[in-house]
N, C-alpha and C. Protein backbone atom coordinates (compact mmCIF):
# COMPACT_ATOMS: atom_id res chain seq x y z
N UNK A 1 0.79 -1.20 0.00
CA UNK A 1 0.00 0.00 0.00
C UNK A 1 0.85 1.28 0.00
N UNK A 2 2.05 1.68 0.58
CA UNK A 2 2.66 2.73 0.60
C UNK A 2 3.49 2.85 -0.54
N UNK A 3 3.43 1.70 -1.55
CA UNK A 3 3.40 2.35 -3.01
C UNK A 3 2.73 2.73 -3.44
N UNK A 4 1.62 2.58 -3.28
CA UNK A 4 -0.44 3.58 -3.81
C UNK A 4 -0.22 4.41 -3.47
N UNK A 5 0.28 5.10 -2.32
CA UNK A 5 -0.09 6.24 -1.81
C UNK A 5 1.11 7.39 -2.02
N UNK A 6 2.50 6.70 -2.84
CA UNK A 6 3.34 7.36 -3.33
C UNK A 6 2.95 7.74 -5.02
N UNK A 7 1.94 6.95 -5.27
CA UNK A 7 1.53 6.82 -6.45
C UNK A 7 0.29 8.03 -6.97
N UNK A 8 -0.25 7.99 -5.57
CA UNK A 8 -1.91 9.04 -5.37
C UNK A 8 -0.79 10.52 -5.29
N UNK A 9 0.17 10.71 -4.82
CA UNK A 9 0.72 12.14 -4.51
C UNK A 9 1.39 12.25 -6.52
N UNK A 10 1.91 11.34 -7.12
CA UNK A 10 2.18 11.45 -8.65
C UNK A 10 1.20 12.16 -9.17
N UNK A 11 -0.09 11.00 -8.92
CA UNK A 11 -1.29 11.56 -9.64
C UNK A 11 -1.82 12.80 -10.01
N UNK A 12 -1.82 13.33 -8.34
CA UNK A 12 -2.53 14.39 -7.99
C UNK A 12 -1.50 15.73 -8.50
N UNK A 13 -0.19 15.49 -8.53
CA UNK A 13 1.00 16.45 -9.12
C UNK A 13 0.64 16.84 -10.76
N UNK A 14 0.60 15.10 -11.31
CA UNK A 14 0.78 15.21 -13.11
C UNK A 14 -0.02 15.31 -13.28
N UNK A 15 -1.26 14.71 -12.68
CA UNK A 15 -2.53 14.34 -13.72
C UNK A 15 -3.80 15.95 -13.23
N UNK A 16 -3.59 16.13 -12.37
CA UNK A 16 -4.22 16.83 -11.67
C UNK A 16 -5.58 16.10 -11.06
N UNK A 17 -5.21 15.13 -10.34
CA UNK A 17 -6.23 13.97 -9.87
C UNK A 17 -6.29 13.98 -8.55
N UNK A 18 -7.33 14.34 -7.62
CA UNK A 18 -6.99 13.68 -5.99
C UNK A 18 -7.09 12.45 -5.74
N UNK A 19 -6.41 11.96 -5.83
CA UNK A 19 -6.93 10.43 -5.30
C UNK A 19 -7.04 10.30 -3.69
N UNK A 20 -7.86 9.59 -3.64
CA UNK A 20 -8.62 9.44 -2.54
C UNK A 20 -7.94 7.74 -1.55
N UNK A 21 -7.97 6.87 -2.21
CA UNK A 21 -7.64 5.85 -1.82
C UNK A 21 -7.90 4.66 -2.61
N UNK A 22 -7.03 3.68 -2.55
CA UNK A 22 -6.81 2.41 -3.15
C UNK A 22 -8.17 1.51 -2.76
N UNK A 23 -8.56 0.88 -3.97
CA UNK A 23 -9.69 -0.35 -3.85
C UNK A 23 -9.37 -1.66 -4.44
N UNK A 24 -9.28 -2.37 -3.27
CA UNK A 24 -8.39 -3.68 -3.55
C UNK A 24 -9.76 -4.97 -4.12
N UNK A 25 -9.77 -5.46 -4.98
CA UNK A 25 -10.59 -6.33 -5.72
C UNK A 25 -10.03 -7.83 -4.91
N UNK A 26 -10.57 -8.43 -4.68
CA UNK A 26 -10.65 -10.33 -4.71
C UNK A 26 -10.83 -10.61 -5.43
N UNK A 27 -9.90 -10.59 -7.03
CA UNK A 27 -10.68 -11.49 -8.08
C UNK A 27 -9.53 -11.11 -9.02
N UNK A 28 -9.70 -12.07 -10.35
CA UNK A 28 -8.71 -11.67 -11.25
C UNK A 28 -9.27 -12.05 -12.42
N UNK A 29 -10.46 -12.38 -12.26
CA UNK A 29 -11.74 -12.45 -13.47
C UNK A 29 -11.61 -11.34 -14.17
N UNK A 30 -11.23 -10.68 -15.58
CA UNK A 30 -11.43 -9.77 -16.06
C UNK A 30 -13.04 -9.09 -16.43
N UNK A 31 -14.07 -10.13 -16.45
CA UNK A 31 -15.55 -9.70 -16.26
C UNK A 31 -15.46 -8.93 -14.89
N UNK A 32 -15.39 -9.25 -13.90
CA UNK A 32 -15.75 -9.09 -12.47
C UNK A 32 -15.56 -7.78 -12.76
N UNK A 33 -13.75 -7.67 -12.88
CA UNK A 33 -12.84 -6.48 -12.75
C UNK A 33 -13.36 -5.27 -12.85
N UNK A 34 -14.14 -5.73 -14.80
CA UNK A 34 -14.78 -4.54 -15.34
C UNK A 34 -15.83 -4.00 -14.88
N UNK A 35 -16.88 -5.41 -14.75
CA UNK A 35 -18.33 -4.66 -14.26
C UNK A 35 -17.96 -3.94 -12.92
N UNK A 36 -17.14 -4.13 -11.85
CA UNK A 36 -16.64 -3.33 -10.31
C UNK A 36 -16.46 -2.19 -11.29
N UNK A 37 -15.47 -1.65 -11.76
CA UNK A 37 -14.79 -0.58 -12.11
C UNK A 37 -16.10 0.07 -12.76
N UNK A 38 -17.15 -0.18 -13.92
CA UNK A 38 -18.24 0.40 -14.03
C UNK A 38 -18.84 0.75 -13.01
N UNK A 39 -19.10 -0.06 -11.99
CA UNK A 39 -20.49 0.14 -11.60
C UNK A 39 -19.32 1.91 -10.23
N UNK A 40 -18.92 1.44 -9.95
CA UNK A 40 -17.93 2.31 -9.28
C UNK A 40 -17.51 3.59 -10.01
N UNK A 41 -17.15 3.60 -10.85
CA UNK A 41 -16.76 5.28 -11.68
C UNK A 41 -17.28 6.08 -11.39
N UNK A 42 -18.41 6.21 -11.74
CA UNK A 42 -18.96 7.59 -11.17
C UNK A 42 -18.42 8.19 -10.27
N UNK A 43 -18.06 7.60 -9.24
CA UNK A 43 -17.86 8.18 -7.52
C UNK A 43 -16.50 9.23 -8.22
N UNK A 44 -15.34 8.78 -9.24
CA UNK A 44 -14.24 8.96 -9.47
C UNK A 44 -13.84 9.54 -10.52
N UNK A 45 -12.43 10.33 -10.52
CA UNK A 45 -12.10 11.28 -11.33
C UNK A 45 -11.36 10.47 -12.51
N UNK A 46 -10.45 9.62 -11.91
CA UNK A 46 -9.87 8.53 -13.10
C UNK A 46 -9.71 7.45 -12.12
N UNK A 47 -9.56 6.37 -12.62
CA UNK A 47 -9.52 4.59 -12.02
C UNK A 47 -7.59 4.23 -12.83
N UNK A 48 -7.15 3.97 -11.99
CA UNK A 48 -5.85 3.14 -12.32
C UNK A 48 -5.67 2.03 -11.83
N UNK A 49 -5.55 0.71 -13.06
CA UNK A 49 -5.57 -0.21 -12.73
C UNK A 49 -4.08 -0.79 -12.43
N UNK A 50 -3.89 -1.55 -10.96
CA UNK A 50 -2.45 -1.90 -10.72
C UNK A 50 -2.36 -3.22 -10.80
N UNK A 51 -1.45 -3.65 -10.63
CA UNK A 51 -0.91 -4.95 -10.36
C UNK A 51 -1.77 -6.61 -10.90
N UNK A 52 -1.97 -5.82 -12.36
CA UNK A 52 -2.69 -6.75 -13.26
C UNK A 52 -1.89 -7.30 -14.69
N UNK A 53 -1.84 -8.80 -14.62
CA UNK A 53 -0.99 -9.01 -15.64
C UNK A 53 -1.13 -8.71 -16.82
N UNK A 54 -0.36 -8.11 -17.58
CA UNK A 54 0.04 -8.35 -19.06
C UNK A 54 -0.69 -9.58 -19.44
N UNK A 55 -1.19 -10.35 -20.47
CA UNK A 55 -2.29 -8.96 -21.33
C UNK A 55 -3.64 -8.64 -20.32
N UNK A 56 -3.69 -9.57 -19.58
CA UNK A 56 -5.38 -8.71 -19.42
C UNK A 56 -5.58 -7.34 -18.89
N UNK A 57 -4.55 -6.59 -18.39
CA UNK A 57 -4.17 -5.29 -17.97
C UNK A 57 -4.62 -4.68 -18.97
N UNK A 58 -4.34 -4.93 -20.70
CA UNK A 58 -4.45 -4.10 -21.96
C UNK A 58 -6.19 -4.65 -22.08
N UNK A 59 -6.34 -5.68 -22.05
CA UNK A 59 -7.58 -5.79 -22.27
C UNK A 59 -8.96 -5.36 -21.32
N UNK A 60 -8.70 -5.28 -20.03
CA UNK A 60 -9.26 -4.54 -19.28
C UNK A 60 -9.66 -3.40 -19.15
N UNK A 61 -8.51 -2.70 -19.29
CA UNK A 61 -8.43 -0.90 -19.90
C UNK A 61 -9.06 -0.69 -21.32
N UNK A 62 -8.61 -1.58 -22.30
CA UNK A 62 -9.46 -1.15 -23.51
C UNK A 62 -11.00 -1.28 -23.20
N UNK A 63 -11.48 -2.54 -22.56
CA UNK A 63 -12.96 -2.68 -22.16
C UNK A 63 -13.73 -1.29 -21.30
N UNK A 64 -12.66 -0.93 -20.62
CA UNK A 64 -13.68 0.44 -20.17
C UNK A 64 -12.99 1.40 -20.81
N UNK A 65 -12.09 1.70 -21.74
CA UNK A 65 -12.39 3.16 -22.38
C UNK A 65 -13.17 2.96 -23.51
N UNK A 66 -13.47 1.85 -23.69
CA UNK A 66 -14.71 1.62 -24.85
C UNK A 66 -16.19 2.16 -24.81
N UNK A 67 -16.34 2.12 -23.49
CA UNK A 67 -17.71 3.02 -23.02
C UNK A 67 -18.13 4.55 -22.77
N UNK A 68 -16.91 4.66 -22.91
CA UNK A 68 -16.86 6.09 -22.90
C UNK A 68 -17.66 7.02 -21.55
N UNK A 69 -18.30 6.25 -20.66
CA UNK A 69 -18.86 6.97 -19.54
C UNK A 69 -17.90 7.02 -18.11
N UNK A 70 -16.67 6.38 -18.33
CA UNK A 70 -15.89 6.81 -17.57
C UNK A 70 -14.64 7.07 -17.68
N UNK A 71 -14.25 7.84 -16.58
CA UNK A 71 -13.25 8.81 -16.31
C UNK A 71 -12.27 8.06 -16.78
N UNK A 72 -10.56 8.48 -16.47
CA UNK A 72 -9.36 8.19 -17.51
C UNK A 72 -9.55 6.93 -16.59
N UNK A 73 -8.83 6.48 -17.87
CA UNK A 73 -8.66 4.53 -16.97
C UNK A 73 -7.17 4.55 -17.88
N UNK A 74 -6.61 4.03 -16.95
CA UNK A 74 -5.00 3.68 -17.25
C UNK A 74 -4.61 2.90 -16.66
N UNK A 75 -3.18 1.86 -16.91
CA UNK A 75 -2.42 0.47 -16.24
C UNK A 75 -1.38 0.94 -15.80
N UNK A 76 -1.00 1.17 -15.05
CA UNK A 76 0.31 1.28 -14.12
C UNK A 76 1.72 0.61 -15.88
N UNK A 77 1.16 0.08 -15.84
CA UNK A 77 2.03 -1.61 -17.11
C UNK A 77 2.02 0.01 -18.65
N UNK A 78 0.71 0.11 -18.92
CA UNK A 78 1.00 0.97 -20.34
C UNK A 78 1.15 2.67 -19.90
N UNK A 79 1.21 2.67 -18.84
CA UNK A 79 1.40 4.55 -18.38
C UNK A 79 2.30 5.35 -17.15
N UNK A 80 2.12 4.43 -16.30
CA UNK A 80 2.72 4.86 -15.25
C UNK A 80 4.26 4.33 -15.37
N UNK A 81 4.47 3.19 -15.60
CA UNK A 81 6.28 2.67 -15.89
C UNK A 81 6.77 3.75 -17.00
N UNK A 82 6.28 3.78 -17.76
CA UNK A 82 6.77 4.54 -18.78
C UNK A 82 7.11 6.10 -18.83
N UNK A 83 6.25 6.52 -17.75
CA UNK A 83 6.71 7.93 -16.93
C UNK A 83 7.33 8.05 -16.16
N UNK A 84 7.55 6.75 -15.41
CA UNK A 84 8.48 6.67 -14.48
C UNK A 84 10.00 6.20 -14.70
N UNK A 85 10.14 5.50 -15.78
CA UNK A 85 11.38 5.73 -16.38
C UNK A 85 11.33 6.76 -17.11
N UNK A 86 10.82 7.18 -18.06
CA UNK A 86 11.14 8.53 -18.71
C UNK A 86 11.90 9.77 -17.37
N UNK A 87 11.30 9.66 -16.26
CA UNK A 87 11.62 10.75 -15.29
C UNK A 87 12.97 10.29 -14.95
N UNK A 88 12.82 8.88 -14.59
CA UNK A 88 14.55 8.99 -14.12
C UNK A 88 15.41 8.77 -14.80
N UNK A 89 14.85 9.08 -16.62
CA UNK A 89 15.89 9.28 -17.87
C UNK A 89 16.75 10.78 -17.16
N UNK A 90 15.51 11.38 -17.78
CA UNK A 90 15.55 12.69 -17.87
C UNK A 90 16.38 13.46 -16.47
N UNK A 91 16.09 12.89 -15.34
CA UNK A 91 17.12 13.11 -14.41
C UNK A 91 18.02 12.89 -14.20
N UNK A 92 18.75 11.45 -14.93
CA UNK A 92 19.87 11.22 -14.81
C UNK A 92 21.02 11.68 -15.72
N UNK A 93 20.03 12.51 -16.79
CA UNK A 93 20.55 13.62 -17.83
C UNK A 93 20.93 14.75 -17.58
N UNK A 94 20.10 15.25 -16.29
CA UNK A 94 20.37 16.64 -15.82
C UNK A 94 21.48 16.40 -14.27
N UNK A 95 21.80 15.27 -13.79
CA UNK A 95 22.43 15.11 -12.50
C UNK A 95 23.95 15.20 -13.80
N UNK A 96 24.16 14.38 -14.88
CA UNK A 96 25.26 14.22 -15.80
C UNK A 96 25.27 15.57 -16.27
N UNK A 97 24.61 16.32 -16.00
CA UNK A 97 25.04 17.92 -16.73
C UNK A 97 24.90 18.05 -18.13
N UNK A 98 24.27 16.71 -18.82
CA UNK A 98 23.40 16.98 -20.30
C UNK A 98 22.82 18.11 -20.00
N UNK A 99 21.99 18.09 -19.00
CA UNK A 99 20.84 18.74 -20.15
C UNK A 99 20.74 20.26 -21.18
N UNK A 100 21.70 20.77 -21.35
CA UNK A 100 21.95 21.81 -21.94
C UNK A 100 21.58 21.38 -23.30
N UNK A 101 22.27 20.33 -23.34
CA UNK A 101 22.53 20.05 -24.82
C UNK A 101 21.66 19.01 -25.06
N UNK A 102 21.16 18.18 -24.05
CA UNK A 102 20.42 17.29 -24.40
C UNK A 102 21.38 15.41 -24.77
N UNK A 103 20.57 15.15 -24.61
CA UNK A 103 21.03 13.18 -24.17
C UNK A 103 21.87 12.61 -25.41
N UNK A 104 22.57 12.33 -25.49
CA UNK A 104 23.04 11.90 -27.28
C UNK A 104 22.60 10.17 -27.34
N UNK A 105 22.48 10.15 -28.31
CA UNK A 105 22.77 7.95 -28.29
C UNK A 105 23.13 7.72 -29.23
N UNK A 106 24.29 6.65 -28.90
CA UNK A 106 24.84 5.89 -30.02
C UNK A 106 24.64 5.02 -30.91
């Protein structure tokens, strides 16, 4: 849990999201998953789904942005890793004193 809640202070920085608190599911049924996360949205500004495997993580998320009645839905797996290395690219560019010039690759 005190990775969620390092995760809810990201949110609320980048996304401009409060998150409120983590909702832990019993299940790994991708039906279940979805109809919870429907019937639940409303209450919420965006839903991030964690610690769901590759593929049903992609298939889960595509199932509710397909409906279009709720808020951002994103996977930790297709959004959040990928910002989170990008950041500690980009920092370890500016601690090396790139960043003037920017990152080169060979």
């Amino acid at each position: 849990m005190p990775v969620m809640e390092g995760k809810c202070c990201l949110f609320k920085e980048f996304r401009g999201t409060s998150t409120r608190f983590p909702i832990c599911l019993d299940t790994t049924d991708p039906d279940e998953i979805v109809r919870t996360v429907q019937l639940i949205a409303p209450a919420f500004g965006g839903i991030n789904l964690e610690d769901i495997s590759a593929p049903r993580c992609f298939e889960i998320e595509d199932r509710l942005k397909e409906g279009a009645r709720h808020p951002r839905v994103s996977t930790t797996t297709s959004t959040a890793r990928p910002s989170f290395v990008m950041a500690a690219l980009l920092n370890a560019v500016k601690l090396d004193g790139q960043a003037d010039r920017g990152p080169q690759t060979c």
